[in-house]
C-alpha atoms as a PDB file:
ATOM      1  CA  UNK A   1     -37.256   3.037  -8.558  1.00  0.00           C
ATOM      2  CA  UNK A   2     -37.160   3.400  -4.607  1.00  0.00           C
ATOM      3  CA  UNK A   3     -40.352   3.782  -2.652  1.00  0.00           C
ATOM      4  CA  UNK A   4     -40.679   6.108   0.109  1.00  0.00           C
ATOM      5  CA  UNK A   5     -42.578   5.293   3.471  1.00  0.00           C
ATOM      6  CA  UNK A   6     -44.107   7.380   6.228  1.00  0.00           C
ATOM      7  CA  UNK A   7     -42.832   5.110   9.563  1.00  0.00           C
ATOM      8  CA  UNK A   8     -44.318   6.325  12.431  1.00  0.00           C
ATOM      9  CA  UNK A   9     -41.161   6.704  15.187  1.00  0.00           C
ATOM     10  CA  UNK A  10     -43.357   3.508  17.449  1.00  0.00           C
ATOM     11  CA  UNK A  11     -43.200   1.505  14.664  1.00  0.00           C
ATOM     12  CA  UNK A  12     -39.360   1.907  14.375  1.00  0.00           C
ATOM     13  CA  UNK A  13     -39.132   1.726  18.695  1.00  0.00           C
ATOM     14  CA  UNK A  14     -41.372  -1.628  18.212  1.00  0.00           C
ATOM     15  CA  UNK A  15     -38.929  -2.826  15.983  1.00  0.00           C
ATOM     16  CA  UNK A  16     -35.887  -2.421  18.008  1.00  0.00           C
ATOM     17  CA  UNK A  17     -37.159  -4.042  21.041  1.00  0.00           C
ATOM     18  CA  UNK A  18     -37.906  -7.159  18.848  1.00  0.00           C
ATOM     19  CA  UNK A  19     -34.417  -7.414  18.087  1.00  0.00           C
ATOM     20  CA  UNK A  20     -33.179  -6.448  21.889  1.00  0.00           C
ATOM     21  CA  UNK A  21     -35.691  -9.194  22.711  1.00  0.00           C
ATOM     22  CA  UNK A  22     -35.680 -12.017  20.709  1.00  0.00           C
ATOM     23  CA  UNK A  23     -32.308 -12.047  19.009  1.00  0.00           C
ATOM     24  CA  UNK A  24     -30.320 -10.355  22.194  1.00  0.00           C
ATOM     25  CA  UNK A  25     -27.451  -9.174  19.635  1.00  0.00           C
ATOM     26  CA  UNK A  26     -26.656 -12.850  18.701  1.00  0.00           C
ATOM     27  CA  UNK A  27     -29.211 -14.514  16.783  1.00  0.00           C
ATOM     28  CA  UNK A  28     -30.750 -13.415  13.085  1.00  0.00           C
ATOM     29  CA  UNK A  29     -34.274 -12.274  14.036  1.00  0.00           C
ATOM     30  CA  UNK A  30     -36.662 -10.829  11.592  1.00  0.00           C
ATOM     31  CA  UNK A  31     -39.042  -7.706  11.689  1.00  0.00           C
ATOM     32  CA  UNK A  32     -41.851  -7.403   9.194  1.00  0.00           C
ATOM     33  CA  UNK A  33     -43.718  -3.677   8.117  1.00  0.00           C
ATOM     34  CA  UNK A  34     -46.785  -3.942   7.340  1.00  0.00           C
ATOM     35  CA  UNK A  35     -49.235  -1.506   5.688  1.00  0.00           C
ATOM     36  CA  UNK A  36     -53.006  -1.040   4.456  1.00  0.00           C
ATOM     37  CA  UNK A  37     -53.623  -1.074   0.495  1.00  0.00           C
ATOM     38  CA  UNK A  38     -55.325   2.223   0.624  1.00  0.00           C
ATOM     39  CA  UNK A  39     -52.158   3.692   1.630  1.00  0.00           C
ATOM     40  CA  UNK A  40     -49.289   1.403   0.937  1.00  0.00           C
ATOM     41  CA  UNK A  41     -46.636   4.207   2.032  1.00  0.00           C
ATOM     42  CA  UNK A  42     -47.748   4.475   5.222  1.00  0.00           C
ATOM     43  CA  UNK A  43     -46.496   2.147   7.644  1.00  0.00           C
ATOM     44  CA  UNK A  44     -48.366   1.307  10.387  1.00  0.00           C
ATOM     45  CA  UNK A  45     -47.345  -1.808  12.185  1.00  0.00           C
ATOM     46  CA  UNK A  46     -44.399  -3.701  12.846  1.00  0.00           C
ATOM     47  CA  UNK A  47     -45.235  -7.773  13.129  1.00  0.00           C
ATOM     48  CA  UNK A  48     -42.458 -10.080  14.867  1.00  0.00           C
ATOM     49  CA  UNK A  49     -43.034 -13.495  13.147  1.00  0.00           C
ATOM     50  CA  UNK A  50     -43.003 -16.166  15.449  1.00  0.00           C
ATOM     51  CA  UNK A  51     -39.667 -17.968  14.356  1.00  0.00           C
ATOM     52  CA  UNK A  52     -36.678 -19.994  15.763  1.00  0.00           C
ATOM     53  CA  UNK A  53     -33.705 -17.930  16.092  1.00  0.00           C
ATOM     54  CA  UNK A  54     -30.336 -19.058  15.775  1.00  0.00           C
ATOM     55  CA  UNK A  55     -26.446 -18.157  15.061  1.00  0.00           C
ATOM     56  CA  UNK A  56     -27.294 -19.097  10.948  1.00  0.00           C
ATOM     57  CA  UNK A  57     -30.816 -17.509  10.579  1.00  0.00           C
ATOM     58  CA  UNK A  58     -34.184 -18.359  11.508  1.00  0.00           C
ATOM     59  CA  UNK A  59     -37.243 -20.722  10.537  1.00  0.00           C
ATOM     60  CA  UNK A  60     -40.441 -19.259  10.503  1.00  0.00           C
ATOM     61  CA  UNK A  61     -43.167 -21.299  12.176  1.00  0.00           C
ATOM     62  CA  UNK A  62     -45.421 -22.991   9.440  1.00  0.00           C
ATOM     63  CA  UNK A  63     -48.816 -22.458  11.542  1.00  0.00           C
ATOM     64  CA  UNK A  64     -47.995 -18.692  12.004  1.00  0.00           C
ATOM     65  CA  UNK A  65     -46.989 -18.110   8.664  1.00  0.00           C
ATOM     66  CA  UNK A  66     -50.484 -19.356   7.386  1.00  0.00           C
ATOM     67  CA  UNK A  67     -52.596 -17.262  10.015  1.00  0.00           C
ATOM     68  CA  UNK A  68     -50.189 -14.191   9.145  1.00  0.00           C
ATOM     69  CA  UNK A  69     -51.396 -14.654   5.205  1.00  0.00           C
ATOM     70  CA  UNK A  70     -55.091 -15.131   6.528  1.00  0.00           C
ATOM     71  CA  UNK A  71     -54.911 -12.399   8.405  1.00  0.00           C
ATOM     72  CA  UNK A  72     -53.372 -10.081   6.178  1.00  0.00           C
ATOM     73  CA  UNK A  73     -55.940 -10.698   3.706  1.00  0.00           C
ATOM     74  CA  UNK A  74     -59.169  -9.755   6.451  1.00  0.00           C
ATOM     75  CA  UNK A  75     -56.596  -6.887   7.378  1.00  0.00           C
ATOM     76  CA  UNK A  76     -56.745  -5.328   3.564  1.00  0.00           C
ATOM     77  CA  UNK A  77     -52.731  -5.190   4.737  1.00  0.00           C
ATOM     78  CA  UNK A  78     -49.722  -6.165   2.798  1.00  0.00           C
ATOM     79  CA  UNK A  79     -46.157  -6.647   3.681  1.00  0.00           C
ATOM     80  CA  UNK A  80     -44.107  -3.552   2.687  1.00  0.00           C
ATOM     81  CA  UNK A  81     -40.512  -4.436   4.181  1.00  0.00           C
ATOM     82  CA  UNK A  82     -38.613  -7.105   5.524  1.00  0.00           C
ATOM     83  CA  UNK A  83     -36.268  -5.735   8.142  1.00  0.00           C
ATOM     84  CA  UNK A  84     -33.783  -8.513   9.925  1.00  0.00           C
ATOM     85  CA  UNK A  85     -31.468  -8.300  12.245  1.00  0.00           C
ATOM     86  CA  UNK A  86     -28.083 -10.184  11.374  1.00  0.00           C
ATOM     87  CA  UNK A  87     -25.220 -10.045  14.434  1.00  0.00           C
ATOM     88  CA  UNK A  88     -22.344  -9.211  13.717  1.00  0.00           C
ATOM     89  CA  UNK A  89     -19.268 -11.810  12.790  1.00  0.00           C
ATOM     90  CA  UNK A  90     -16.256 -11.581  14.646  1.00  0.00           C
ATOM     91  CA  UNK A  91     -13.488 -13.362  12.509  1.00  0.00           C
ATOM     92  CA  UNK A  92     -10.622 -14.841  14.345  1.00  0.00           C
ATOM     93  CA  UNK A  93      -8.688 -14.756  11.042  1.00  0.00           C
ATOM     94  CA  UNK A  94      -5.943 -12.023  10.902  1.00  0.00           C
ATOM     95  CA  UNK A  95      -6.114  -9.946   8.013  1.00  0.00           C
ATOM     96  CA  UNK A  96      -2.854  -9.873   5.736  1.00  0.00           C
ATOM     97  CA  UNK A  97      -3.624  -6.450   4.415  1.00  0.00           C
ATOM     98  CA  UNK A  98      -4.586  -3.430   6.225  1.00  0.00           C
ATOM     99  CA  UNK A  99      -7.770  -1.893   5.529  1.00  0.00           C
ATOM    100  CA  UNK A 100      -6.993   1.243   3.581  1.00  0.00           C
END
């Protein structure tokens, strides 16, 4: 069964410029949605975990990660949707088949 969310059109802007921002098109970054309990389909904030960024993925920081759980918890929020962004792969590799 799918869920449907309400996303407010800054939460989806906010989310964008984190990935313009921190992964600049060529680094996995990651984008988190966050909502109250009282209305879990309405999202209402988009959190940018602090991480390290590179061509294979990302590491969350360990110290963020902790206050982020903390805070959710004095927040009454919880995490809805994980939203990353992966660039795109350029394969030198000629195909042998042409895609049909």
């Amino acid at each position: 069964m799918s869920a449907v969310y309400r996303l407010p059109r800054s939460v989806l802007d906010q989310t964008f410029a984190h990935f313009r921002g921190c992964g600049l098109g060529r680094r996995e970054c990651q984008v988190l949605w966050v909502s109250p309990w009282e209305a879990p389909d309405t999202i209402t904030k988009a959190v940018h975990p602090e991480h390290e960024a590179h061509v294979g993925g990302f590491v969350l920081d360990d110290h963020w990660l902790n206050d982020f759980w903390c805070s959710l918890a004095q927040e009454n929020l919880g995490v809805r949707i994980r939203c990353t962004h992966t660039p795109a792969r350029r394969s030198t590799r000629r195909p042998t088949m042409p895609i049909p």
